[in-house]
C-alpha atoms as a PDB file:
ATOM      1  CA  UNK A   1      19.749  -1.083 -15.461  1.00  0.00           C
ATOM      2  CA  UNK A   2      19.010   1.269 -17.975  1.00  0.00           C
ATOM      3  CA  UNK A   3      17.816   0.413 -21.230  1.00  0.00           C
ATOM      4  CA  UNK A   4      17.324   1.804 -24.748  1.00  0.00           C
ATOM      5  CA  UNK A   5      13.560   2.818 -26.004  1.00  0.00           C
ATOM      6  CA  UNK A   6      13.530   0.780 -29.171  1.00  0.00           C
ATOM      7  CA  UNK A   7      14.618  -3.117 -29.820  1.00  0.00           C
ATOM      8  CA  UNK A   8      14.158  -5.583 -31.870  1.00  0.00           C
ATOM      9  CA  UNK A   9      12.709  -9.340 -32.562  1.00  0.00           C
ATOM     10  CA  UNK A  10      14.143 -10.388 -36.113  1.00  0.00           C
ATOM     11  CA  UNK A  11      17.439  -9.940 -37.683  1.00  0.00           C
ATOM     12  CA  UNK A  12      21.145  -9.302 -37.411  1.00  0.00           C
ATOM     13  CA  UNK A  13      21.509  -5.696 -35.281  1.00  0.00           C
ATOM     14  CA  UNK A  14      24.052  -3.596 -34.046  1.00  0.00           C
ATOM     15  CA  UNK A  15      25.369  -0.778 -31.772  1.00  0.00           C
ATOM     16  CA  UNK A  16      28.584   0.237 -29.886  1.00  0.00           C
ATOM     17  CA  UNK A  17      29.157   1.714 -25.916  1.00  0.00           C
ATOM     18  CA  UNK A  18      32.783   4.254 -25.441  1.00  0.00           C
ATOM     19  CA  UNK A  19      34.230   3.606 -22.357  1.00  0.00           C
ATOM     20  CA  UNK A  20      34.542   7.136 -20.456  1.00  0.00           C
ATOM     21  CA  UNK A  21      35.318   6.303 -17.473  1.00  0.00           C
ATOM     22  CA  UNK A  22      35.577   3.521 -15.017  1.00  0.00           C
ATOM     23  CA  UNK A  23      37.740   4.806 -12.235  1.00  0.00           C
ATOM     24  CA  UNK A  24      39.333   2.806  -9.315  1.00  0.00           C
ATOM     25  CA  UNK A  25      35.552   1.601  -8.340  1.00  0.00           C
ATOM     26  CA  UNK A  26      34.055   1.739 -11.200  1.00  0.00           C
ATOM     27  CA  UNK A  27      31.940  -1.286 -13.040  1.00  0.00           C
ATOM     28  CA  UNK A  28      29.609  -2.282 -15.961  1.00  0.00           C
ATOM     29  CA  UNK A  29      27.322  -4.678 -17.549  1.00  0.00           C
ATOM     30  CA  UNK A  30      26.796  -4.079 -21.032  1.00  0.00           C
ATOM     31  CA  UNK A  31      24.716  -6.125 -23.498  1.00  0.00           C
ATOM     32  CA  UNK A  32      21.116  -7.254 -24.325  1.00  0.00           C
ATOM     33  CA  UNK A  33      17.453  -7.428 -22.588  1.00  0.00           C
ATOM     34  CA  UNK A  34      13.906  -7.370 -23.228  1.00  0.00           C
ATOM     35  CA  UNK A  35      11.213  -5.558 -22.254  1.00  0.00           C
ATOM     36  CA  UNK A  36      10.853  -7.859 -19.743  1.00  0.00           C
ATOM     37  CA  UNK A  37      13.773  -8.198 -17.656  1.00  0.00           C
ATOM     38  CA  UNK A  38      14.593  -6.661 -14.064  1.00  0.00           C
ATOM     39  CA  UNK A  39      15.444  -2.948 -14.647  1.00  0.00           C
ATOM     40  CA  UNK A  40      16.302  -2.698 -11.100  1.00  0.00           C
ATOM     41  CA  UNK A  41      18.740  -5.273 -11.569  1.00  0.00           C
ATOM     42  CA  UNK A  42      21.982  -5.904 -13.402  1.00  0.00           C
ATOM     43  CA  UNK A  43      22.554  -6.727 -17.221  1.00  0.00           C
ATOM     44  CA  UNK A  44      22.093 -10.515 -17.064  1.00  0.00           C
ATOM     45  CA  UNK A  45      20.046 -11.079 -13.760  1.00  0.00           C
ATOM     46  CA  UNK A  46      17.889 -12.949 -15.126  1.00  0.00           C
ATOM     47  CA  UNK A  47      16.568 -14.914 -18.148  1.00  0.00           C
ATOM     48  CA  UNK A  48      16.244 -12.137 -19.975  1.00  0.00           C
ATOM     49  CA  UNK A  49      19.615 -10.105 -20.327  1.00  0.00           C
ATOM     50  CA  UNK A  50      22.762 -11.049 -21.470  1.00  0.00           C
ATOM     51  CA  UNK A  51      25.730  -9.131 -20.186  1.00  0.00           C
ATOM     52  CA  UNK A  52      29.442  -8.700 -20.841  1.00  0.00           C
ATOM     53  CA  UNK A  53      31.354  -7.363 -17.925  1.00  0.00           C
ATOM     54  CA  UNK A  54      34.286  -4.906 -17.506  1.00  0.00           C
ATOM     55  CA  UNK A  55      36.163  -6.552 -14.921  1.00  0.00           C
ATOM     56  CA  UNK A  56      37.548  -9.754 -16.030  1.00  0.00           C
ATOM     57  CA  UNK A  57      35.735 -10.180 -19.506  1.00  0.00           C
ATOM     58  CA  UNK A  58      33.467 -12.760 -18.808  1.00  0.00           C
ATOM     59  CA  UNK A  59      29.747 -13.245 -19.779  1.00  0.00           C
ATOM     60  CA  UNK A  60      26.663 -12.980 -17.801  1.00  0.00           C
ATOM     61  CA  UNK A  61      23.134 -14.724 -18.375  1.00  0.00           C
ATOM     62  CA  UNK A  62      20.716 -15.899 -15.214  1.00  0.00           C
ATOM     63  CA  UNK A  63      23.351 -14.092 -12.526  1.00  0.00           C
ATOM     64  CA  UNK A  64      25.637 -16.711 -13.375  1.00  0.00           C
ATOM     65  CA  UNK A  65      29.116 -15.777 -14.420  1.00  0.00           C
ATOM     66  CA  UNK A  66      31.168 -18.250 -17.387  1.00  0.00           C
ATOM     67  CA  UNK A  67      34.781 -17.759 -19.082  1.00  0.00           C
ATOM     68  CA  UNK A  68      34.090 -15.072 -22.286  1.00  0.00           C
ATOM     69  CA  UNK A  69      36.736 -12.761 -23.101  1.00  0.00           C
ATOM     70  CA  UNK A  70      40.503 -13.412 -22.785  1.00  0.00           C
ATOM     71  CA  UNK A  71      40.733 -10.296 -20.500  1.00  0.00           C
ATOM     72  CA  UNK A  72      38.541  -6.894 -19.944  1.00  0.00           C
ATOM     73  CA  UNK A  73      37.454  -3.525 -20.839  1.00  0.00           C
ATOM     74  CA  UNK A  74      38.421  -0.454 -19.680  1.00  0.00           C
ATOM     75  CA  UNK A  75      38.409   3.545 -20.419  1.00  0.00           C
ATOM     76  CA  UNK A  76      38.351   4.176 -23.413  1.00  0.00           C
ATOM     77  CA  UNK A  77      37.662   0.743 -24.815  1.00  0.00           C
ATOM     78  CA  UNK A  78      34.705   0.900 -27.781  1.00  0.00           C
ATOM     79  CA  UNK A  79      32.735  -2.342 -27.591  1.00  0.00           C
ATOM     80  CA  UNK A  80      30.431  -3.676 -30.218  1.00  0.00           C
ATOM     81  CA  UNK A  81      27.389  -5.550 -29.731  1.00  0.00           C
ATOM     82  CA  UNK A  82      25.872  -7.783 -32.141  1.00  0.00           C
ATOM     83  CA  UNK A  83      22.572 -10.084 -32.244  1.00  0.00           C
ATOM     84  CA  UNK A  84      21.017 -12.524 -35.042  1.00  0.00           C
ATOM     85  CA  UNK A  85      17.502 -13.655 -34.185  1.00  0.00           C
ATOM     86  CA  UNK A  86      16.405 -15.495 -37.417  1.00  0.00           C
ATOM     87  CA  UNK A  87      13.250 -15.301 -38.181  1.00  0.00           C
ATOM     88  CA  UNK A  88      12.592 -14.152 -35.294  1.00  0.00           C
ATOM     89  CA  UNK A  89       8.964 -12.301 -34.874  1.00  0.00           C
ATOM     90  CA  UNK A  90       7.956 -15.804 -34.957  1.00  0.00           C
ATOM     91  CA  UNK A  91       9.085 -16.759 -31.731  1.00  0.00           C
ATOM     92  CA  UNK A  92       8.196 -13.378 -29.893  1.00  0.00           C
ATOM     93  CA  UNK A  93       5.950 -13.423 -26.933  1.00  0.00           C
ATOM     94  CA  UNK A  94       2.421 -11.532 -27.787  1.00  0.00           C
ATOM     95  CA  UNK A  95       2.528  -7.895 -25.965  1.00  0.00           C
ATOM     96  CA  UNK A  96       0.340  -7.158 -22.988  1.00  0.00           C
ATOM     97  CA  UNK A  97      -2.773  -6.279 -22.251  1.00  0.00           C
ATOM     98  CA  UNK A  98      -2.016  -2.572 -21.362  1.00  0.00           C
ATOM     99  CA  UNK A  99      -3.783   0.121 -20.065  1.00  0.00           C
ATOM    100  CA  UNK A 100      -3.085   4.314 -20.070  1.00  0.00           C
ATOM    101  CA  UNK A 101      -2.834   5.802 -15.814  1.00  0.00           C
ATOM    102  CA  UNK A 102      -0.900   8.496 -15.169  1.00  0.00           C
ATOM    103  CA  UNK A 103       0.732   8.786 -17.958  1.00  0.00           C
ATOM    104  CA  UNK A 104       2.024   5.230 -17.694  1.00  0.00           C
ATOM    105  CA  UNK A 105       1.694   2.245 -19.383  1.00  0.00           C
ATOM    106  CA  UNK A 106       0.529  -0.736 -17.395  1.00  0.00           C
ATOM    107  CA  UNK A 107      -0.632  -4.435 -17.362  1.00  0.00           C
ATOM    108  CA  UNK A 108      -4.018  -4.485 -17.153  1.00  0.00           C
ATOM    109  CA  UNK A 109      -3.517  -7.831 -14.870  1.00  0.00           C
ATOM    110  CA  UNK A 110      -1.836  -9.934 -13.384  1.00  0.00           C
ATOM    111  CA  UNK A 111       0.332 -12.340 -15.696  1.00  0.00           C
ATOM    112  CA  UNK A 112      -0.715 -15.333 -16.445  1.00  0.00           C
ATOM    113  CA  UNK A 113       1.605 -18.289 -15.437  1.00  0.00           C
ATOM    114  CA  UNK A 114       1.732 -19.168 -19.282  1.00  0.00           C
ATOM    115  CA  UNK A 115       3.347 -15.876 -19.745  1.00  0.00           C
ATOM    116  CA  UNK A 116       5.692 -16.106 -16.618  1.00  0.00           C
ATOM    117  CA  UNK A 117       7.542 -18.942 -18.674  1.00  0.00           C
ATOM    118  CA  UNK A 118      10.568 -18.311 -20.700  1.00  0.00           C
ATOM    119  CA  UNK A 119      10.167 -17.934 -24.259  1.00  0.00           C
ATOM    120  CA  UNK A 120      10.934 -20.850 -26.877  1.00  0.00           C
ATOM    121  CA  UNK A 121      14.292 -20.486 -28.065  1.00  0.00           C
ATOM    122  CA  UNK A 122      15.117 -18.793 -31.625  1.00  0.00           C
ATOM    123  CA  UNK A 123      16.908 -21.371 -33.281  1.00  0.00           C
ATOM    124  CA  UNK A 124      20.425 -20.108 -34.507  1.00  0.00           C
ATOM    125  CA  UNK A 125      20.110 -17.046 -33.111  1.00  0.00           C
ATOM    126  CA  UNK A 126      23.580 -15.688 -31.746  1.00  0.00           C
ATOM    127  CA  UNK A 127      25.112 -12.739 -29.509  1.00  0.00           C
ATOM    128  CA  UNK A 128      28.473 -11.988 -29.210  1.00  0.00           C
ATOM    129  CA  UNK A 129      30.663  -8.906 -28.249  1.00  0.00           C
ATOM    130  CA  UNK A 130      33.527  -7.199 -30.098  1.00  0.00           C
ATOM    131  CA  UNK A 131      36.055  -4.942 -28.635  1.00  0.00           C
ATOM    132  CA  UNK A 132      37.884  -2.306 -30.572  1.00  0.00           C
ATOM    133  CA  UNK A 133      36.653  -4.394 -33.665  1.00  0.00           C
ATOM    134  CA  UNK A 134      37.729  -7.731 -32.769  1.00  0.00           C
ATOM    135  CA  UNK A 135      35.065 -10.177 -32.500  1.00  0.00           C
ATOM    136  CA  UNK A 136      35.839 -11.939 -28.722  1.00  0.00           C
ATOM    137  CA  UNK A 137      33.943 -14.850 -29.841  1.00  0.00           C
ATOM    138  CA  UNK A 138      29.982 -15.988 -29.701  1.00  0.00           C
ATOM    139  CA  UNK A 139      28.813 -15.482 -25.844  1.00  0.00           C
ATOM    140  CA  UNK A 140      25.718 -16.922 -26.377  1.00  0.00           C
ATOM    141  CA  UNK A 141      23.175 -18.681 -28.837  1.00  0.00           C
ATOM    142  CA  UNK A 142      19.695 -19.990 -29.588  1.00  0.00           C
ATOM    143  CA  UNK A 143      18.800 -17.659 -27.019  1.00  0.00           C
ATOM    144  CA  UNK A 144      14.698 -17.152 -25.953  1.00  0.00           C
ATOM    145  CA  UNK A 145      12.859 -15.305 -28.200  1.00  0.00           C
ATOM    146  CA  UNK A 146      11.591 -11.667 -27.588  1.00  0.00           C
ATOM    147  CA  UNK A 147      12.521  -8.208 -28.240  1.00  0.00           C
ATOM    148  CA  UNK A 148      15.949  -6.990 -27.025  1.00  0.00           C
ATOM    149  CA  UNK A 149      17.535  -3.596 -26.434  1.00  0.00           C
ATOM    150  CA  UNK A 150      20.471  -2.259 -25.553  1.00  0.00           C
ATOM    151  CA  UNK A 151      21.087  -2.261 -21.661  1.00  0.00           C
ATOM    152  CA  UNK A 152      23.466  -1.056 -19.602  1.00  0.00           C
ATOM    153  CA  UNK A 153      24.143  -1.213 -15.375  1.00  0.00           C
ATOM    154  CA  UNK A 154      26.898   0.470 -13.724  1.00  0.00           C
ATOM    155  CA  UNK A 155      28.112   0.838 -10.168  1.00  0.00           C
ATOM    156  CA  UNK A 156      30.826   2.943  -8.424  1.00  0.00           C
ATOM    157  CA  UNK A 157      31.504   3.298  -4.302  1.00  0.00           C
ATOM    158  CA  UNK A 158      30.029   6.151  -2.592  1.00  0.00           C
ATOM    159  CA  UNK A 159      32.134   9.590  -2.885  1.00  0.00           C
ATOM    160  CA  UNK A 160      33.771   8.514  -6.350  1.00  0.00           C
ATOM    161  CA  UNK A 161      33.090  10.000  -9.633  1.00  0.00           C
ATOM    162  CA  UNK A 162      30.351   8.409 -11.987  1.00  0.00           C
ATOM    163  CA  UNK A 163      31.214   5.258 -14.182  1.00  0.00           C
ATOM    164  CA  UNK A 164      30.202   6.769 -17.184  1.00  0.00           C
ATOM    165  CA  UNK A 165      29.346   4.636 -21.007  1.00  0.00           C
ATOM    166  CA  UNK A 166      28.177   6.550 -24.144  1.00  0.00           C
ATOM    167  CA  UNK A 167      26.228   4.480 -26.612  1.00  0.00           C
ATOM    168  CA  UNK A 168      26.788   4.936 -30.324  1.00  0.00           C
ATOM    169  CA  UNK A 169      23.627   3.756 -32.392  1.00  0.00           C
ATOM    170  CA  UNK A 170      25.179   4.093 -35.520  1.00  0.00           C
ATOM    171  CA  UNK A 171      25.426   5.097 -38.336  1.00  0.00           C
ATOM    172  CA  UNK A 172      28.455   6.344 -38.431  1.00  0.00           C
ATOM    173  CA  UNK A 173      30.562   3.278 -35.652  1.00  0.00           C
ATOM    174  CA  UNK A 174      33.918   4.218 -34.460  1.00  0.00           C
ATOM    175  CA  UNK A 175      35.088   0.786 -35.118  1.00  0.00           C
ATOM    176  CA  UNK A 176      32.095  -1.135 -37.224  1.00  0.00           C
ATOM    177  CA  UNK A 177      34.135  -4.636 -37.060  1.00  0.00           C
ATOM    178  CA  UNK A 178      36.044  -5.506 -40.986  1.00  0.00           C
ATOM    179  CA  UNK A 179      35.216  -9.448 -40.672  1.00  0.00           C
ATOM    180  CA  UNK A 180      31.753 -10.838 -38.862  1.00  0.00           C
ATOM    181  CA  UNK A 181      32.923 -14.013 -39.087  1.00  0.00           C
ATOM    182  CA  UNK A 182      30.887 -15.123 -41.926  1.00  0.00           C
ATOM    183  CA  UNK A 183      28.274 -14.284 -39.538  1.00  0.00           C
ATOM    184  CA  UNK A 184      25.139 -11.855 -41.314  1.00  0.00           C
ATOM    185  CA  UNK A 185      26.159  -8.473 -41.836  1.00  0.00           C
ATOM    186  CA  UNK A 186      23.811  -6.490 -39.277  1.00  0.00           C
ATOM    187  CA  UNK A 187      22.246  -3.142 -39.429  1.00  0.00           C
ATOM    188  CA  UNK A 188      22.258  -0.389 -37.003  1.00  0.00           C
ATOM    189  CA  UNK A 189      20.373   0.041 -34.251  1.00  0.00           C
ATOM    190  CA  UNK A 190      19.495   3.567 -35.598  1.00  0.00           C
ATOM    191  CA  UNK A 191      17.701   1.829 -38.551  1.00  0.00           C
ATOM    192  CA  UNK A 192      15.010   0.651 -35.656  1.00  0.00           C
ATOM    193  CA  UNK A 193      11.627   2.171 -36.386  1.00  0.00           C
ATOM    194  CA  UNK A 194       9.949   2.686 -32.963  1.00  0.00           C
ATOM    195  CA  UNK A 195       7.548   0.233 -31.752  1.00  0.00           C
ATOM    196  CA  UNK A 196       4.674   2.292 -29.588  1.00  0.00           C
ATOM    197  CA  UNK A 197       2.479  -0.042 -26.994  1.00  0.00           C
ATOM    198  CA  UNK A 198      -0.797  -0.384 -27.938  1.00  0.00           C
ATOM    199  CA  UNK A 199      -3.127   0.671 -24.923  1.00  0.00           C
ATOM    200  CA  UNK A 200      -6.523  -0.370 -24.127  1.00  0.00           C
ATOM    201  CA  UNK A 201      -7.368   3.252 -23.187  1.00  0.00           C
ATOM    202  CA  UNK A 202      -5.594   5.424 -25.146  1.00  0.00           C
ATOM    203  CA  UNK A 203      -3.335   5.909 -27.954  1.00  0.00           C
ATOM    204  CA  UNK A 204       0.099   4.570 -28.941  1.00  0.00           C
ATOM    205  CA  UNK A 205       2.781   5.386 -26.103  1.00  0.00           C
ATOM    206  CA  UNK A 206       6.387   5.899 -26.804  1.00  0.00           C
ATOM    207  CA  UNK A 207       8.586   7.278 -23.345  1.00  0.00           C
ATOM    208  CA  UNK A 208       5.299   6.721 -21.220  1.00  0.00           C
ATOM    209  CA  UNK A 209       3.473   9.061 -23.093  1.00  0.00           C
ATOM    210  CA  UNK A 210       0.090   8.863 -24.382  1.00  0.00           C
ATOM    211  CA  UNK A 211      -3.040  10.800 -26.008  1.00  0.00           C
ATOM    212  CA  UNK A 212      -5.613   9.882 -24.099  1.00  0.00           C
ATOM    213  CA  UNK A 213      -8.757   8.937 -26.742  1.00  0.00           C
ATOM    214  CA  UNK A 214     -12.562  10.165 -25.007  1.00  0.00           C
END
């Protein structure tokens, strides 16, 4: 999984992913995750991703599959992502103790089995996933709370040429959808200030980068 460098906790947010190229082998997950899901795992491993997937449409959330989308994505498909966490900084989980090594942020311990568990849900908070502007319907809601960013995996056979997605943080959307739904008109991602972690041993960190304080 890859995943963007800024996310958010509270409000209605958006961003789009172009289609380049799939191929014959080709596949994606596309869609949501915190800071604390699996990044060596697909969009929607695990409790916290939610992923929307090329081949047949359908929606992904703890590895299991469900019924989304009448029917796919492909090259050259634009699909829009949108989330509403309402009020949400009240429900997101307090950051880590982290330390500076190596130019790396990292837990200063062990988790605590408090912190292992999944994060109160955000009531009437919604995701759902548009395609060429059409809304396909809400995938999922009241979903944990925490701070999500835009994720992506992708996998093609040996010898083939590269799936390949190109993320559009806005302003300026290819197709920004004409009717939400009466759902909250959202921003763009590209309105996200950047969040740095706060480490124990040095100074704020954004792309695992830090000024060490002496």
């Amino acid at each position: 999984m890859v995943r963007a460098t800024r996310g958010v906790a509270a409000g209605a947010w958006y961003f789009e992913v172009k289609v380049l190229h799939l191929g014959s082998t080709g596949h994606t997950r596309l869609g949501w995750a915190t800071n604390n899901a699996d990044i060596h795992a697909p969009v929607g491993y695990d409790v916290f991703g939610f992923g929307y997937r090329d081949m047949d449409g359908t929606k992904v959330h703890k590895a299991w599959r469900a019924n989304y989308a009448e029917q796919g994505y492909g090259d050259g498909d634009v699909l829009g992502f949108y989330i509403h966490l309402p009020d949400g900084e009240l429900y997101e989980p307090k950051q880590p103790f982290l330390v500076h090594y190596k130019g790396l942020p990292f837990r200063a311990e062990a988790p605590k089995a408090a912190e292992q568990k999944t994060p109160d849900p955000v009531p009437g908070s919604e995701i759902c996933y548009f395609k060429n502007g059409i809304c396909q319907g809400t995938a999922f809601v009241d979903i944990p709370g925490g701070r999500y960013y835009p994720a992506a995996s992708m996998y093609t056979l040996p010898d083939q040429p590269n799936c390949q997605v190109r993320f559009n943080f806005g302003p300026n959307f290819e197709f920004f959808p004409e009717d939400f739904g009466g759902r909250l008109i959202p921003r763009p991602m590209s309105d996200v200030p950047y969040r740095p972690f706060e480490l124990a041993n040095g100074g704020p960190a954004e792309n695992g980068t830090a000024e060490k304080n002496i």
